[in-house]
Protein backbone atom coordinates (compact mmCIF):
# COMPACT_ATOMS: atom_id res chain seq x y z
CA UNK A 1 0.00 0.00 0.00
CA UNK A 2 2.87 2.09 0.94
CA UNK A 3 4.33 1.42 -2.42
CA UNK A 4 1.44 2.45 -4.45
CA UNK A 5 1.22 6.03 -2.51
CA UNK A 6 5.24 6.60 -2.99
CA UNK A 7 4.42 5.85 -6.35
CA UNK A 8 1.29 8.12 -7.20
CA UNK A 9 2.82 10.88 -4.96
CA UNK A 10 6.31 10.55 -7.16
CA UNK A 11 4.49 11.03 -10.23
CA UNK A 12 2.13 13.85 -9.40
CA UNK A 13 5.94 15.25 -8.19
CA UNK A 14 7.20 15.03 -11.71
CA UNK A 15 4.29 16.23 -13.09
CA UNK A 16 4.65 13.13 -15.61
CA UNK A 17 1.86 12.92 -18.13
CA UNK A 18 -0.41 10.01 -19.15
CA UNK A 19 1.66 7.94 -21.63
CA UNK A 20 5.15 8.73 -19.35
CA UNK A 21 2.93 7.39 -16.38
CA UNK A 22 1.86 4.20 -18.04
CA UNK A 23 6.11 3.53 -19.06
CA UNK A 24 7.11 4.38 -15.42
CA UNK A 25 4.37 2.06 -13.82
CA UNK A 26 5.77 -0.36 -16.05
CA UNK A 27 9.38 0.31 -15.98
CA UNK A 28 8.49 0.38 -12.16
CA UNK A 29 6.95 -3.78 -12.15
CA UNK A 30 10.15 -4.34 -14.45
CA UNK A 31 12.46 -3.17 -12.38
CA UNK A 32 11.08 -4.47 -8.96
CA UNK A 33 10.97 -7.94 -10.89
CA UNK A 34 14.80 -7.47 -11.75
CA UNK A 35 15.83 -6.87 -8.17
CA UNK A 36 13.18 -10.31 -7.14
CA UNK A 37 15.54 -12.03 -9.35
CA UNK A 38 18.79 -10.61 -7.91
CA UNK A 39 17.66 -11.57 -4.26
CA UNK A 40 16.33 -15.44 -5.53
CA UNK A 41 19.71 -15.94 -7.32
CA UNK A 42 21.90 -15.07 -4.36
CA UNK A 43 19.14 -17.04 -2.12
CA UNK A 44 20.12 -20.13 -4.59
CA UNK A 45 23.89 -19.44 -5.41
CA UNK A 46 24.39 -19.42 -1.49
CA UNK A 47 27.95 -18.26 -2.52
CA UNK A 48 30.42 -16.67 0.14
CA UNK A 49 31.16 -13.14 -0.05
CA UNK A 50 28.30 -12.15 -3.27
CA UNK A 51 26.38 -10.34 -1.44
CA UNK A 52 27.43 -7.13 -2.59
CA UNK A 53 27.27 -8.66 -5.99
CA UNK A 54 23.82 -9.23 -6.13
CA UNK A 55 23.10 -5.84 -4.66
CA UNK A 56 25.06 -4.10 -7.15
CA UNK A 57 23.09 -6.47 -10.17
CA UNK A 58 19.54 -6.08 -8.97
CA UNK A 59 20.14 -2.27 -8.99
CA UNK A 60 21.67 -2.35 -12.25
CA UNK A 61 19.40 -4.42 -13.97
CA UNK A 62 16.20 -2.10 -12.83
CA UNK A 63 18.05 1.04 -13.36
CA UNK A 64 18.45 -0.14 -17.23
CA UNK A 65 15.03 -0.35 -17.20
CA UNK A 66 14.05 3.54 -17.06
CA UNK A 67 13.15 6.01 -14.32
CA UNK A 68 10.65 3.74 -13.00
CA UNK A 69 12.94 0.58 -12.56
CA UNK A 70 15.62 3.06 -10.70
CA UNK A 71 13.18 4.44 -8.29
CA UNK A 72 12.14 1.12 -7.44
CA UNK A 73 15.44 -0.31 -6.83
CA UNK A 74 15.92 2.71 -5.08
CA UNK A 75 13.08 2.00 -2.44
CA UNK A 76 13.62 -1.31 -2.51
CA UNK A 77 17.22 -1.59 -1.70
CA UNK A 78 16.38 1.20 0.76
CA UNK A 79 13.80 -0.54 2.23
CA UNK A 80 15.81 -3.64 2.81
CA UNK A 81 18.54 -1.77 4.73
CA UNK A 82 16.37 -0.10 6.90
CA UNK A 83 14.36 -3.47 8.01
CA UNK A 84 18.53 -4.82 8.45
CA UNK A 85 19.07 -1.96 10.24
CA UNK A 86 16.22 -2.50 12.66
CA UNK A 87 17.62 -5.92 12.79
CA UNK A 88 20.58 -5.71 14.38
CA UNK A 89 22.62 -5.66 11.12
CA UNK A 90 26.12 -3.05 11.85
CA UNK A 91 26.14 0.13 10.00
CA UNK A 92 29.33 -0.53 7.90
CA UNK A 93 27.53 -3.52 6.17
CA UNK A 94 24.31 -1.36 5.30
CA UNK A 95 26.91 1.67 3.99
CA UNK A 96 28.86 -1.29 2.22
CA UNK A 97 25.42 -2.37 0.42
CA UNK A 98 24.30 0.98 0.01
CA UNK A 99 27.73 1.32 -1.56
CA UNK A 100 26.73 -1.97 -4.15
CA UNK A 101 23.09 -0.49 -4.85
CA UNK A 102 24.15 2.96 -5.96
CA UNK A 103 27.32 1.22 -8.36
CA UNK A 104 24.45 -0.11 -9.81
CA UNK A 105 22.16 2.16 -10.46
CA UNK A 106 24.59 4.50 -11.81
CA UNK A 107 24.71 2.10 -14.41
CA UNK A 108 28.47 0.51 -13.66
CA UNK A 109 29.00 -2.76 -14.12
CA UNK A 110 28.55 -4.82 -10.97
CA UNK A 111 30.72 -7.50 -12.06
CA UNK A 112 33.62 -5.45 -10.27
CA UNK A 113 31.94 -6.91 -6.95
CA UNK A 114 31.86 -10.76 -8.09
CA UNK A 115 33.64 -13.07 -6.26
CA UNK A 116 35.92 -15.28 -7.79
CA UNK A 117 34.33 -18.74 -8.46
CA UNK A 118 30.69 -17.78 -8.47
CA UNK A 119 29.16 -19.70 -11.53
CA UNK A 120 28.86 -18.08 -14.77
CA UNK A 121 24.87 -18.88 -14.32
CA UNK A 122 24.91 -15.66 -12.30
């Protein structure tokens, strides 16, 4: 529900018009799809020390999708380190993931945070 409001509220902010809205709604599903994916594959790949990895591909992959898939890597990945946060989870690891999400939404490649030996099926 939360979601939806940011959403509406963001787009009324940018003043965006009817046929913009329908690509950043979409661009928006796309995107929160891509980061899904990132968080399944490291869930399955298990693999030591990818975290950062898989923050920095999520991001990248739903920035490449448009506006929409940005902002919602944006408050996804944001939302994630604030629930860590609340967790227990230290402060340097939610700068260092911060640190993965915005590589790769600025569009860098996030391969400069995989680990050597993760499979190439990631």
């Amino acid at each position: 529900m939360k979601l939806s409001i940011g959403l509406l509220f963001c787009l009324l902010l940018l003043g965006v018009d009817g046929q913009s809205w329908l690509s950043f709604v979409k661009e928006a599903g796309q995107g929160a799809r891509d980061m899904w994916r990132a968080y399944s594959d490291m869930r399955e790949a298990n693999y030591k020390n990818s975290d950062k990895y898989f923050h920095a591909r999520g991001n990248y992959d739903a920035a490449q999708r448009g506006p929409g898939g940005a902002w919602a890597a944006k408050v996804i990945s944001d939302a994630r380190e604030g629930i860590q946060s609340l967790l227990g989870h230290g402060a340097e690891d939610t700068r260092a993931d911060q640190f993965a999400n915005e590589w790769g939404r600025s569009g860098k490649d996030p391969n400069h945070f995989r680990p050597a030996g993760l499979p190439s099926k990631y």
